[in-house]
C-alpha atoms as a PDB file:
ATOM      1  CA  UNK A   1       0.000   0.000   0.000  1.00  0.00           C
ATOM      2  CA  UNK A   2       1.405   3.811  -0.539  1.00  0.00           C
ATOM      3  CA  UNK A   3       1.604   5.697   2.083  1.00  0.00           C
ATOM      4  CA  UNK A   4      -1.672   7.223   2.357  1.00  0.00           C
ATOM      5  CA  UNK A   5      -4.648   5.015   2.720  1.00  0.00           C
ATOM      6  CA  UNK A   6      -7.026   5.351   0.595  1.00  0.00           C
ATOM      7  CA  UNK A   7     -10.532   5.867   1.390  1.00  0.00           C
ATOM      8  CA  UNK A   8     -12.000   2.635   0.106  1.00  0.00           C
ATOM      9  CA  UNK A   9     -10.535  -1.099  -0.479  1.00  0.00           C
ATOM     10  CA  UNK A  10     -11.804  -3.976  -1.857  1.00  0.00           C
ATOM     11  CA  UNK A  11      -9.513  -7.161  -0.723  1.00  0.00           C
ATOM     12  CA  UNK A  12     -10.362 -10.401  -3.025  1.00  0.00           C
ATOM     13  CA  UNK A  13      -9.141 -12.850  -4.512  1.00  0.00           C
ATOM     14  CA  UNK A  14      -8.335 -16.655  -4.484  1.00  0.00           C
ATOM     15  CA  UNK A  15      -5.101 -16.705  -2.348  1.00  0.00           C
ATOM     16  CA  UNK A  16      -7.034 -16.580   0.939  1.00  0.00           C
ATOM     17  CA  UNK A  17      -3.629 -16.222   3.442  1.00  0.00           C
ATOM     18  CA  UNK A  18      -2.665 -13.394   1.391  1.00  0.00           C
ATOM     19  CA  UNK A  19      -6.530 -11.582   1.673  1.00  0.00           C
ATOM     20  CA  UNK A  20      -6.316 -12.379   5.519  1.00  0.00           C
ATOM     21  CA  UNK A  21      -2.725 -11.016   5.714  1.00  0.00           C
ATOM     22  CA  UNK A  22      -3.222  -7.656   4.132  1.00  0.00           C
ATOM     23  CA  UNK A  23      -6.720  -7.146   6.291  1.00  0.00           C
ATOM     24  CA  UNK A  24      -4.319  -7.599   9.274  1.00  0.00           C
ATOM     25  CA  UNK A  25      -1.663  -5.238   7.781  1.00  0.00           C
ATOM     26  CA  UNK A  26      -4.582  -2.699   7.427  1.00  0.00           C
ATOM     27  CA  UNK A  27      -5.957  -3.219  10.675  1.00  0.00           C
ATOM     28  CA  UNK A  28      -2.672  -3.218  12.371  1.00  0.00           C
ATOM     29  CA  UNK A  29      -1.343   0.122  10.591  1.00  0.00           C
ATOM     30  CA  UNK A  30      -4.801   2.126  11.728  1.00  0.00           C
ATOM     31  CA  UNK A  31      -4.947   0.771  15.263  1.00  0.00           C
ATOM     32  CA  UNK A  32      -1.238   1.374  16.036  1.00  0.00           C
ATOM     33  CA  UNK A  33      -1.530   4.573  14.564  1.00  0.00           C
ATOM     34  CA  UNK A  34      -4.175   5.708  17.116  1.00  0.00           C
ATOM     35  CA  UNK A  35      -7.430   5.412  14.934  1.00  0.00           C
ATOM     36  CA  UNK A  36     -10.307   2.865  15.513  1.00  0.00           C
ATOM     37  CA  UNK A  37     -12.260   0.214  14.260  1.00  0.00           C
ATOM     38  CA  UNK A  38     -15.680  -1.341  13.327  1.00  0.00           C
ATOM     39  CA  UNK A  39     -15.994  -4.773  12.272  1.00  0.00           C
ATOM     40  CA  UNK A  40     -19.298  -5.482   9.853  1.00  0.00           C
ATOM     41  CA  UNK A  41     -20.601  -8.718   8.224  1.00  0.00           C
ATOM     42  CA  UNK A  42     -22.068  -8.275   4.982  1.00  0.00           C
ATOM     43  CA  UNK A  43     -24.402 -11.252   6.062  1.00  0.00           C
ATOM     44  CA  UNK A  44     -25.858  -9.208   8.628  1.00  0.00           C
ATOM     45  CA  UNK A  45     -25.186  -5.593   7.501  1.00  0.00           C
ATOM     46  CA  UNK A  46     -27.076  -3.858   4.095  1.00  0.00           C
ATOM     47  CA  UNK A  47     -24.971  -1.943   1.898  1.00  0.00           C
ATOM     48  CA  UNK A  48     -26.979   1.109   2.764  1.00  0.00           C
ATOM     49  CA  UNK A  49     -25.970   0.672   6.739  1.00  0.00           C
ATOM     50  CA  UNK A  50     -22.588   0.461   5.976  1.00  0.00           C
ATOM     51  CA  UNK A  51     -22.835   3.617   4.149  1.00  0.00           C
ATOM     52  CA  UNK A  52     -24.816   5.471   6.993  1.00  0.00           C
ATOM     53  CA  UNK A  53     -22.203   3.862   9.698  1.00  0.00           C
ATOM     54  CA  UNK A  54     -19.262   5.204   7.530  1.00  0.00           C
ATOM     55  CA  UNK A  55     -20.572   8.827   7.541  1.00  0.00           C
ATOM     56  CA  UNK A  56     -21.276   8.718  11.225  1.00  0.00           C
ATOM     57  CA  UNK A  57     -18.601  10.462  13.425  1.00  0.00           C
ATOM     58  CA  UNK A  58     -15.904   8.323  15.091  1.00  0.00           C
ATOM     59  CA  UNK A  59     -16.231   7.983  19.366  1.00  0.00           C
ATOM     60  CA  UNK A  60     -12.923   8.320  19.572  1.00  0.00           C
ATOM     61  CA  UNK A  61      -9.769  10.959  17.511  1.00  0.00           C
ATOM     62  CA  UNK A  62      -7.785   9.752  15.129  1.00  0.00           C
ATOM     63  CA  UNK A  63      -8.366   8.028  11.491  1.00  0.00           C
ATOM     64  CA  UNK A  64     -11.249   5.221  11.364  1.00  0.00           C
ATOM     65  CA  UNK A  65     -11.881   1.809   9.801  1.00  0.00           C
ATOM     66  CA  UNK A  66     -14.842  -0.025   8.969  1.00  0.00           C
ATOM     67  CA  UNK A  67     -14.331  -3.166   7.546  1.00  0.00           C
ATOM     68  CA  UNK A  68     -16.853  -5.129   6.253  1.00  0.00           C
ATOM     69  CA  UNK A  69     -16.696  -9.149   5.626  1.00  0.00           C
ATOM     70  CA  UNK A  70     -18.386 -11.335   3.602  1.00  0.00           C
ATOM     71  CA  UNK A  71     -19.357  -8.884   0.537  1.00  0.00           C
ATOM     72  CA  UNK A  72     -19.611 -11.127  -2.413  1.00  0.00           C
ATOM     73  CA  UNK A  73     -23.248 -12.060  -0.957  1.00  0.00           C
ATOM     74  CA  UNK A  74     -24.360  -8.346  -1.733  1.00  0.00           C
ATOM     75  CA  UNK A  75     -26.995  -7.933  -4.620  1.00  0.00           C
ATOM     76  CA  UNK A  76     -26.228  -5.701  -7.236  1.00  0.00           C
ATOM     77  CA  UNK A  77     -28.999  -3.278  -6.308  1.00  0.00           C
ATOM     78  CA  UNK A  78     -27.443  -3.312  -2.569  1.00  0.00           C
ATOM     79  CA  UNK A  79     -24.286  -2.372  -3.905  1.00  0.00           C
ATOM     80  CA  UNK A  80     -26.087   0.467  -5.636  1.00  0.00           C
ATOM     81  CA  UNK A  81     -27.075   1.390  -2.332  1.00  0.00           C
ATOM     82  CA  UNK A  82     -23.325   2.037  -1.493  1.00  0.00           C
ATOM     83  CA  UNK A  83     -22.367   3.556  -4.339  1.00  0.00           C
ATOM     84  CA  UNK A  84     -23.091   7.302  -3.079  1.00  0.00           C
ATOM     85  CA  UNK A  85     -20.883   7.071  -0.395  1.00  0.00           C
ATOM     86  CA  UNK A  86     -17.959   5.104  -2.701  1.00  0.00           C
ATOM     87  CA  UNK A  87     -18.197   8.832  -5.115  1.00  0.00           C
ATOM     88  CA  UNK A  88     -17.748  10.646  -2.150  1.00  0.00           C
ATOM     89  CA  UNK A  89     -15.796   9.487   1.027  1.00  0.00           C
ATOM     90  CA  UNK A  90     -15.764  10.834   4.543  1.00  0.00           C
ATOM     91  CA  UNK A  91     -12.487  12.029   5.260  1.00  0.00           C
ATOM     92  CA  UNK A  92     -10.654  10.283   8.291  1.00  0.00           C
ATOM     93  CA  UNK A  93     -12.714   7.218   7.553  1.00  0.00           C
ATOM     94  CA  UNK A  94     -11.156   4.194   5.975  1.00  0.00           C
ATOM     95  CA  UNK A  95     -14.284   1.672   4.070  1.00  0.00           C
ATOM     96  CA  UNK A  96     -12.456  -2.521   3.535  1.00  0.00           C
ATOM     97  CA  UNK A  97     -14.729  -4.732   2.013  1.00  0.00           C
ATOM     98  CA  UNK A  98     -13.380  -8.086   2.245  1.00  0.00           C
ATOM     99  CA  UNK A  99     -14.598 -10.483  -0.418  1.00  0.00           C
ATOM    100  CA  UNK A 100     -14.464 -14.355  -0.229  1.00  0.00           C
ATOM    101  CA  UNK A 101     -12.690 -16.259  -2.926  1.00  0.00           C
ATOM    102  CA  UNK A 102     -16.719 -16.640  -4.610  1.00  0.00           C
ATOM    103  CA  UNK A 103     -16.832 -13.202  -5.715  1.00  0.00           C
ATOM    104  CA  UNK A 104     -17.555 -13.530  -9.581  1.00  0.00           C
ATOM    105  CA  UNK A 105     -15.577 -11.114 -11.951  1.00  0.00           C
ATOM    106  CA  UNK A 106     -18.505  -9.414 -12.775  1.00  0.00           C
ATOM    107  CA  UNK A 107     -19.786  -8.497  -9.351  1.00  0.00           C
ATOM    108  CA  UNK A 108     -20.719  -4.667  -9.302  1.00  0.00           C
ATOM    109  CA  UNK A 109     -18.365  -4.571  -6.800  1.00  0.00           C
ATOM    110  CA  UNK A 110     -15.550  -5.227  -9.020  1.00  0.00           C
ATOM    111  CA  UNK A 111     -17.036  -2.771 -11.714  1.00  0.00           C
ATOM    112  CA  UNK A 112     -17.390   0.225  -9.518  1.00  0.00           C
ATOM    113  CA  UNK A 113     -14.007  -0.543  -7.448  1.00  0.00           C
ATOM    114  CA  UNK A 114     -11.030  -0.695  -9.871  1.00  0.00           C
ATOM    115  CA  UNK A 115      -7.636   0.530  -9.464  1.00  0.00           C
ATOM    116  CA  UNK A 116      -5.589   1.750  -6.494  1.00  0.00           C
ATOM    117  CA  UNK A 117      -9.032   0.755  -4.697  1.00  0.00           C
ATOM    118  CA  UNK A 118      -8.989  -2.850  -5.761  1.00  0.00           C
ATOM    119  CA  UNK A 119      -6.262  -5.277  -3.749  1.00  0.00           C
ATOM    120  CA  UNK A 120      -6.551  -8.807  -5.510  1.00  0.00           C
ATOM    121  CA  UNK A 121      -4.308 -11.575  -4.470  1.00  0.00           C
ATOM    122  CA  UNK A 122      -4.799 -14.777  -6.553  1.00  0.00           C
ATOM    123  CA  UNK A 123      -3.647 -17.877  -6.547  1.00  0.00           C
ATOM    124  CA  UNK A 124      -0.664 -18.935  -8.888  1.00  0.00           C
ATOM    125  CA  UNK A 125      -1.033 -20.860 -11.951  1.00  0.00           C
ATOM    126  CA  UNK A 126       0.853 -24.080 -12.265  1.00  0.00           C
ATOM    127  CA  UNK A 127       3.626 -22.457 -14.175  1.00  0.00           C
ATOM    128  CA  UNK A 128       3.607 -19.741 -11.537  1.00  0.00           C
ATOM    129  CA  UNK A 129       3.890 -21.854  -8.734  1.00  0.00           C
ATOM    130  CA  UNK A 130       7.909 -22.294  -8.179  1.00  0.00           C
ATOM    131  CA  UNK A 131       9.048 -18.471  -8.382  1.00  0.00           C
ATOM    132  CA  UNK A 132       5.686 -18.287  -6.092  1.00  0.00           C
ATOM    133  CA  UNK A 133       6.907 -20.537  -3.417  1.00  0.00           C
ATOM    134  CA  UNK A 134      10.638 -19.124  -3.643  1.00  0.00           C
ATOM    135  CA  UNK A 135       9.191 -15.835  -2.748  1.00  0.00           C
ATOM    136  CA  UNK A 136       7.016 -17.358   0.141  1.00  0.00           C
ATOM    137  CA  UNK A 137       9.897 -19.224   1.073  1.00  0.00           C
ATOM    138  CA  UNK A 138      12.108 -15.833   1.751  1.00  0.00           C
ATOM    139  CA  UNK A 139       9.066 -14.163   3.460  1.00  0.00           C
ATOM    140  CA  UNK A 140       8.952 -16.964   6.151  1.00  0.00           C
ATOM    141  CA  UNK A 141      13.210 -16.822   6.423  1.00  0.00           C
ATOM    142  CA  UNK A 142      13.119 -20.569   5.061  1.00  0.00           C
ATOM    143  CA  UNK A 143      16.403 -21.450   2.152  1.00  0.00           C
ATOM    144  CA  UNK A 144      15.133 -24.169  -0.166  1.00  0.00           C
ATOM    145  CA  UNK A 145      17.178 -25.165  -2.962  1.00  0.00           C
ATOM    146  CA  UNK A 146      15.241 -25.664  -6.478  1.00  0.00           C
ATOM    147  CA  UNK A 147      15.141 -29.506  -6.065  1.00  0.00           C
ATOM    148  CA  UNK A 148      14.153 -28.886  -2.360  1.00  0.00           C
ATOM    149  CA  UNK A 149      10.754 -26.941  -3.876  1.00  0.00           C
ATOM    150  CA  UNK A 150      10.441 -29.477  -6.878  1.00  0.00           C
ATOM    151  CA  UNK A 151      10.321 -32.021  -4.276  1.00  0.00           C
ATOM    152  CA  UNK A 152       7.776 -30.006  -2.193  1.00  0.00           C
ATOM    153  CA  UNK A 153       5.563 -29.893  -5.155  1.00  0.00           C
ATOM    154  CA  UNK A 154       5.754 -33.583  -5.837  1.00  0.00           C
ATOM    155  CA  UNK A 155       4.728 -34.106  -2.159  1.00  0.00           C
ATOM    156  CA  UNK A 156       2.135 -31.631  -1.348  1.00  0.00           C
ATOM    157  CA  UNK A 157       0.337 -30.955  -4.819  1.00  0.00           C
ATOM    158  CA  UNK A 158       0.173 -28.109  -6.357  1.00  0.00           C
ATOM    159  CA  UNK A 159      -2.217 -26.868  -3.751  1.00  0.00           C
ATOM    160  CA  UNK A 160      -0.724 -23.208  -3.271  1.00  0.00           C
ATOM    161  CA  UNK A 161      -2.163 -22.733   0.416  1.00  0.00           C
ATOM    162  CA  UNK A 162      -0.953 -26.307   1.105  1.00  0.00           C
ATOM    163  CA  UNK A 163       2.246 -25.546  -0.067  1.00  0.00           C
ATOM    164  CA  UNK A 164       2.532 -22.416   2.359  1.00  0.00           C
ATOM    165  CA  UNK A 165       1.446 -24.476   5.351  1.00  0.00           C
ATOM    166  CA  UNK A 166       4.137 -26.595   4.291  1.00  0.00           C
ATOM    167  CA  UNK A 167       6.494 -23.736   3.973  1.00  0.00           C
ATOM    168  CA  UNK A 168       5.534 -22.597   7.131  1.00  0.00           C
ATOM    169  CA  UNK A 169       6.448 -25.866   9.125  1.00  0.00           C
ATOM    170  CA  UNK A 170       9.957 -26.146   7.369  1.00  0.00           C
ATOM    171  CA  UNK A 171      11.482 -22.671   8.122  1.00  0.00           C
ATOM    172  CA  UNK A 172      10.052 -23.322  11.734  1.00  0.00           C
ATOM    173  CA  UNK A 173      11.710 -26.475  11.532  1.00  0.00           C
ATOM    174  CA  UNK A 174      14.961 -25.346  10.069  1.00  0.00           C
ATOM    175  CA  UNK A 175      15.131 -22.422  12.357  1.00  0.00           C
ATOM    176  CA  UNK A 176      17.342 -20.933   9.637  1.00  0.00           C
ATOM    177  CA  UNK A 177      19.264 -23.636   8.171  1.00  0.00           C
ATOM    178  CA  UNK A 178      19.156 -24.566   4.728  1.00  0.00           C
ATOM    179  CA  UNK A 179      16.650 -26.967   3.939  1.00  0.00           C
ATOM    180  CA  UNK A 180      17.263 -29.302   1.380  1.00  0.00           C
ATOM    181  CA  UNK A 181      15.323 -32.453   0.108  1.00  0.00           C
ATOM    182  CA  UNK A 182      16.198 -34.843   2.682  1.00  0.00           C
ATOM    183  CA  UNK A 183      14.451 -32.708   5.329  1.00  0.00           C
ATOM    184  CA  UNK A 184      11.294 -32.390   2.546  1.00  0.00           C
ATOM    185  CA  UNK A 185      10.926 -35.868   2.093  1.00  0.00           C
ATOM    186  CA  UNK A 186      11.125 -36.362   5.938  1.00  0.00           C
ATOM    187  CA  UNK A 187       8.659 -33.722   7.012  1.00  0.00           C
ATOM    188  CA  UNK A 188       6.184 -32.528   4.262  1.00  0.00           C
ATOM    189  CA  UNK A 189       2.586 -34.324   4.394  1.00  0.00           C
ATOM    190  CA  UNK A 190       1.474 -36.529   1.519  1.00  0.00           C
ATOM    191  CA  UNK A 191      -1.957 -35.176   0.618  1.00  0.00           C
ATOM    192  CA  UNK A 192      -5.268 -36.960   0.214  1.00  0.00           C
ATOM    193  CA  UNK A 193      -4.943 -37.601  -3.587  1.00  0.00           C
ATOM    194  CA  UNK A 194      -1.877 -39.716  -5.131  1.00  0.00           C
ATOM    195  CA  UNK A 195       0.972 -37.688  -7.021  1.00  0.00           C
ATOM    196  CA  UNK A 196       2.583 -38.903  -9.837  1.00  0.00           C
ATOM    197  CA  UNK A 197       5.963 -38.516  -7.651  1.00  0.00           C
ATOM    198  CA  UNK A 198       4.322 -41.613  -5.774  1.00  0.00           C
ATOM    199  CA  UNK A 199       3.922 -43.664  -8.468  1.00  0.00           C
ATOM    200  CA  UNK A 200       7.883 -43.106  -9.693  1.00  0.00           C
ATOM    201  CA  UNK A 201       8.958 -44.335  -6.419  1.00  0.00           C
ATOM    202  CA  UNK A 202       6.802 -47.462  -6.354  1.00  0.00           C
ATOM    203  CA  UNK A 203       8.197 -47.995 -10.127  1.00  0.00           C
ATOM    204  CA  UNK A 204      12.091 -46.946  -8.522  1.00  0.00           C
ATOM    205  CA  UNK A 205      11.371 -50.107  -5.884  1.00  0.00           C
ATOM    206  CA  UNK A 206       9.834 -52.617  -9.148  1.00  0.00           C
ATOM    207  CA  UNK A 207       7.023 -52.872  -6.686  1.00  0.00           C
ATOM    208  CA  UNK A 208       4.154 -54.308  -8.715  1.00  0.00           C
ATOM    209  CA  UNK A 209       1.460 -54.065  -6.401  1.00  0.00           C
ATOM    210  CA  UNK A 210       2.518 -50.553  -5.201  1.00  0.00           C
ATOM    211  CA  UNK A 211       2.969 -49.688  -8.886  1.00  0.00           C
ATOM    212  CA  UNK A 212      -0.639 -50.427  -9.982  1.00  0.00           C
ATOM    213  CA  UNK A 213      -2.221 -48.968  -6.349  1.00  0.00           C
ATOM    214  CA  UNK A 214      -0.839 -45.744  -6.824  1.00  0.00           C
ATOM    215  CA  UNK A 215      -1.372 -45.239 -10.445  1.00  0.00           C
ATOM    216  CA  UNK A 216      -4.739 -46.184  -9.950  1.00  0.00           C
ATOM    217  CA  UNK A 217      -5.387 -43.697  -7.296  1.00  0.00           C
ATOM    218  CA  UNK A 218      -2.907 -41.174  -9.058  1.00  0.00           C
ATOM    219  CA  UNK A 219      -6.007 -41.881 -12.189  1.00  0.00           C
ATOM    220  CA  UNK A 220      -8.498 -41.034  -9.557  1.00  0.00           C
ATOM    221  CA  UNK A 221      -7.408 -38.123  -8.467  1.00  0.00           C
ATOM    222  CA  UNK A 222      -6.845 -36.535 -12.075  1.00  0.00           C
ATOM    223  CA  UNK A 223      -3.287 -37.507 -12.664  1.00  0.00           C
ATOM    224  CA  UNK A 224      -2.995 -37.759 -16.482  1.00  0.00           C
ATOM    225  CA  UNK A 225      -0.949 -40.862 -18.055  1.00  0.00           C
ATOM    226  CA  UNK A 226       0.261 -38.095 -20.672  1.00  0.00           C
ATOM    227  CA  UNK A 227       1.755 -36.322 -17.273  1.00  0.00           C
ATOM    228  CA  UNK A 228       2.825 -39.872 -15.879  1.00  0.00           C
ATOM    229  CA  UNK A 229       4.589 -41.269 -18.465  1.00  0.00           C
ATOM    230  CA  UNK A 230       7.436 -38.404 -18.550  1.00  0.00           C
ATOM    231  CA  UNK A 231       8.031 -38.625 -14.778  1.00  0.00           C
ATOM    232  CA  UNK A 232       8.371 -42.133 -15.194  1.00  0.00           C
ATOM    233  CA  UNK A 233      10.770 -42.255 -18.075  1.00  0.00           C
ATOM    234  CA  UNK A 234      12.853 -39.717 -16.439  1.00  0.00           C
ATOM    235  CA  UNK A 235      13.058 -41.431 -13.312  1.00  0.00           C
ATOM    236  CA  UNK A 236      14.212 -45.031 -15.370  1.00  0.00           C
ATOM    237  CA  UNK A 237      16.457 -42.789 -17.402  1.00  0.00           C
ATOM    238  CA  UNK A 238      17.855 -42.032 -13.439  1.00  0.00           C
ATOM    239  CA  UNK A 239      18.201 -45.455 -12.341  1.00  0.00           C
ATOM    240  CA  UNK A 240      19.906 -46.931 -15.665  1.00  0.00           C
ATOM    241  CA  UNK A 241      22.633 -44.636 -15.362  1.00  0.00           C
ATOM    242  CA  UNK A 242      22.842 -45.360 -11.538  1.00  0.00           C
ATOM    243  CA  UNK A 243      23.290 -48.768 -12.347  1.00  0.00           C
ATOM    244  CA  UNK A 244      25.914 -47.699 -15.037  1.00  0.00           C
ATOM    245  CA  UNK A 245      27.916 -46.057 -11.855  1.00  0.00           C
ATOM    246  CA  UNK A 246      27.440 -48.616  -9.439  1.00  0.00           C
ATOM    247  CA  UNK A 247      28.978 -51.036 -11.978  1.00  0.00           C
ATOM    248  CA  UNK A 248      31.656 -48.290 -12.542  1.00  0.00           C
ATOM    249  CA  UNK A 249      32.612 -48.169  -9.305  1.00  0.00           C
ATOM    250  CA  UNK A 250      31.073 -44.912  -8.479  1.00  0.00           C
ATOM    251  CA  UNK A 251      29.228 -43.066  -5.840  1.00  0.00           C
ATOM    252  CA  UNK A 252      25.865 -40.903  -5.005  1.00  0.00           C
ATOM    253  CA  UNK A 253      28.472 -37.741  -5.482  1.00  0.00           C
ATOM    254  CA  UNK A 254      29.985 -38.947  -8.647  1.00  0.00           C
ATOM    255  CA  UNK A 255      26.113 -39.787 -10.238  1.00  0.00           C
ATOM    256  CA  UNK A 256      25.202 -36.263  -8.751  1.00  0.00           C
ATOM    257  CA  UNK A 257      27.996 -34.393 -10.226  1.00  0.00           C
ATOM    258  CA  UNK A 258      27.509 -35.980 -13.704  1.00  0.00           C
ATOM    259  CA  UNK A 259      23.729 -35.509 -14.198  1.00  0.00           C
ATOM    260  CA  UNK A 260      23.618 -32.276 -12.622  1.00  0.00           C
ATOM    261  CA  UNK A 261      21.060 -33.719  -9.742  1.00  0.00           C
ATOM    262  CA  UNK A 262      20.983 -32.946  -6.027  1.00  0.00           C
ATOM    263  CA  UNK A 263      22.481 -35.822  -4.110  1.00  0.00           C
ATOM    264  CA  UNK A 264      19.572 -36.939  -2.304  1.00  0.00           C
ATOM    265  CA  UNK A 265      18.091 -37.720  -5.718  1.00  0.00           C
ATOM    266  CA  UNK A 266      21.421 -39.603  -6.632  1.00  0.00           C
ATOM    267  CA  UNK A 267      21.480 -41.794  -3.222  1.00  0.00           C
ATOM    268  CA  UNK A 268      17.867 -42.839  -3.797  1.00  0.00           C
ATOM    269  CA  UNK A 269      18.963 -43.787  -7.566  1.00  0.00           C
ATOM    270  CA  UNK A 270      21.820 -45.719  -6.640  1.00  0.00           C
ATOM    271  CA  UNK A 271      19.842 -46.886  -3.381  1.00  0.00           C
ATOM    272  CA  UNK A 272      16.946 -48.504  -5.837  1.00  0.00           C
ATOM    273  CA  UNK A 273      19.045 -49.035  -8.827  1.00  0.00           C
ATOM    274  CA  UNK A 274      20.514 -52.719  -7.116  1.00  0.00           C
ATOM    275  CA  UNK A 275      17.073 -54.125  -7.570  1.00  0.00           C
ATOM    276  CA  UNK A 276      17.772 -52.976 -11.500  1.00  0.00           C
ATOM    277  CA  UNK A 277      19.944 -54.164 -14.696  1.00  0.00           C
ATOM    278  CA  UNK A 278      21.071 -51.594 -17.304  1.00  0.00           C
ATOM    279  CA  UNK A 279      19.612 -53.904 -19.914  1.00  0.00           C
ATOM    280  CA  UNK A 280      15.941 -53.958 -17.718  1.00  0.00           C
ATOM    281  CA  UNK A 281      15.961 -50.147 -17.389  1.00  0.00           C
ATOM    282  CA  UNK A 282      16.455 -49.817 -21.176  1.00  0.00           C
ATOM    283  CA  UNK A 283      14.280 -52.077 -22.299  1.00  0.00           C
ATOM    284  CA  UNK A 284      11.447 -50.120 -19.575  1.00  0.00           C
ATOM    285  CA  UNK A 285      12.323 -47.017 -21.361  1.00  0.00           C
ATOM    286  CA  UNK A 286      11.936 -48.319 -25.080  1.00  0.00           C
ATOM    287  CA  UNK A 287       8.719 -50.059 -23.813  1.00  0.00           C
ATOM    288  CA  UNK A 288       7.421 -46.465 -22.366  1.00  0.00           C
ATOM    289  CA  UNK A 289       8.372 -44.793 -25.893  1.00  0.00           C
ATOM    290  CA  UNK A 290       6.165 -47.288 -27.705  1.00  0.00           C
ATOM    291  CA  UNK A 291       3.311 -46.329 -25.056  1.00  0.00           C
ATOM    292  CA  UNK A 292       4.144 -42.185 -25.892  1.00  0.00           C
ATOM    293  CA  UNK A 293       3.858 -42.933 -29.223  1.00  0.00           C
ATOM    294  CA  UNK A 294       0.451 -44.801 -28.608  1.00  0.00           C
ATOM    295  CA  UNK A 295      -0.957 -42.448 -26.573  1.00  0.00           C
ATOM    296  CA  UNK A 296      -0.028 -39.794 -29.213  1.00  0.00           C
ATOM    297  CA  UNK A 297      -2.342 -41.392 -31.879  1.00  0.00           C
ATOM    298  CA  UNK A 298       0.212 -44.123 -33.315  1.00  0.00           C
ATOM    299  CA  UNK A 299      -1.989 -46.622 -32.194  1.00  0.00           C
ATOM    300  CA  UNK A 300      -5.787 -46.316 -31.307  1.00  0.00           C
ATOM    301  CA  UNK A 301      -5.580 -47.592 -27.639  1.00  0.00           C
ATOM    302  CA  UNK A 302      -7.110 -46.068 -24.113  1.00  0.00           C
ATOM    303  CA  UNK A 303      -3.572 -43.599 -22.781  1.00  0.00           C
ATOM    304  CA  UNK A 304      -4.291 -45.316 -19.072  1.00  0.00           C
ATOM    305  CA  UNK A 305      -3.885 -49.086 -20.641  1.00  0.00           C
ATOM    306  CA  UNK A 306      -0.880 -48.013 -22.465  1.00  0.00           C
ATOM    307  CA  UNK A 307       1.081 -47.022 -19.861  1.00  0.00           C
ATOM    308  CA  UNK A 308      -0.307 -49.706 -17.114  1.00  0.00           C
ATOM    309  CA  UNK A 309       0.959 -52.396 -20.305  1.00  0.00           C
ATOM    310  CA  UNK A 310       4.078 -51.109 -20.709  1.00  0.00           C
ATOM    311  CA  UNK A 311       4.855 -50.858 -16.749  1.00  0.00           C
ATOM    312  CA  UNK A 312       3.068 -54.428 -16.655  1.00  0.00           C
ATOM    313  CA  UNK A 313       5.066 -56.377 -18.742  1.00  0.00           C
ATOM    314  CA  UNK A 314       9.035 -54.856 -17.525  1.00  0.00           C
ATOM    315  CA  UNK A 315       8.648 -54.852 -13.555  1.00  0.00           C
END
């Protein structure tokens, strides 16, 4: 926010923490500051009262807020109710209208309440969601390395207000110290649905059972094999040249070093990659390929079966 407030605010969006965050900011910075406050809910409050409680004098000196919760339920014609006092202000009085994530885009509120007046925090898109988390990450004092917050992902989902709770429990935990993906995989919570970073492990361990449970539940939960299959292949793609280094002689830091991986990655690869041949992971990987090229419209076949044949017939 600038440094004067303006006279009206509407907080929204779909990034909940955030909306709660910056109502405390406001509420903080006017109470601290000497001025008071009155706390509405649009459930039980009519535009037009808010407007009549706004233009009332304050009790006490000093700069006032009235914050109002709850106002995606208000009817069009109620917000037209409001709209007099939104054109014209009373000075020394601050108007928040919180909104719930359900406020549609073409609320009056969002028509009449644009600009400087307008605070929306919304959730990140997929693609947004790593430079999102980094930035999260240094608010809470918490130093995650980019396979660290990969790994995070994997876990949680891509659940941004998971993610944050998440956050939020590893810089407590780390009290400052770097956290890498060791301390991830030992602390973050698996949620409810299946991620596809399940089913790579179960394939890592040539676990049939696990293999089929988790991809079935992955399925469920709206995993896509197109998504799968990659994660899958890459993970193989890990363990054949694991098995390449353990036959080589080498070591977690030697496989980490090469492929450019963090060494937690490369100690689970060389951990799993004893229950693997070269020859086993290659053929896996050529067998995957046929099922990408299947899916893909080489072949007309269901994308789930493909992949669940190819993993079928190599673990």
């Amino acid at each position: 926010m600038s440094d004067a407030l303006e006279p009206v605010y509407l907080l929204c969006g779909s990034d909940r923490p955030k909306v709660l965050r910056a109502v405390a900011r406001l509420r903080s910075r006017v109470v601290s500051a000497g001025g008071s406050e009155e706390l509405h809910d649009a459930l039980d409050t009519e535009p037009r009262a808010v407007a009549a409680a706004c233009e009332q004098l304050g009790l006490f000196a000093g700069d006032r807020l009235v914050l109002v919760s709850g106002v995606e339920v208000w009817a069009a014609d109620g917000v037209k109710q409001l709209e007099p006092y939104l054109a014209a202000p009373t000075p020394g009085t601050t108007l928040a209208l919180v909104a719930g994530p359900t406020l549609r885009k073409d609320h009056r509120l969002m028509k009449v309440l644009d600009g400087k007046r307008r605070l929306a925090f919304d959730l990140p898109t997929e693609r947004e969601l790593p430079g999102h988390l980094r930035k999260e990450a240094q608010r809470l004092g918490a130093d995650l390395d980019g396979e660290a917050l990969r790994l995070l992902i994997d876990i949680a989902g891509p659940d941004a207000i998971a993610l944050e709770t998440e956050l939020d429990k590893l810089a407590t935990y780390a009290a400052g110290e770097p956290v890498d993906a060791a301390t991830v995989e030992l602390l973050a919570f698996r949620g409810e649905g299946v991620s596809a970073f399940a089913v790579t492990d179960a394939v890592a361990s040539r676990d049939r059972e696990a293999v089929f449970r988790t991809l079935e539940r992955a399925f469920d939960a709206g995993e896509k094999p197109h998504a799968v299959l990659p994660m899958i292949a890459r993970q193989v793609e890990l363990l054949r040249q694991a098995r390449v280094e353990l036959e080589a002689g080498g070591s977690r830091t030697t496989l980490a070093r090469r492929l450019g991986v963090h060494e937690f990655r490369a100690k689970k690869a060389m951990d799993a990659a004893a229950a693997w041949s070269e020859r086993d992971a290659a053929l896996l990987l050529c067998r995957l390929a046929d099922a990408d090229h299947a899916m893909k419209g080489g072949r007309r076949i269901d994308p789930e079966l493909a992949l669940e044949r190819a993993l079928a017939v190599s673990l």
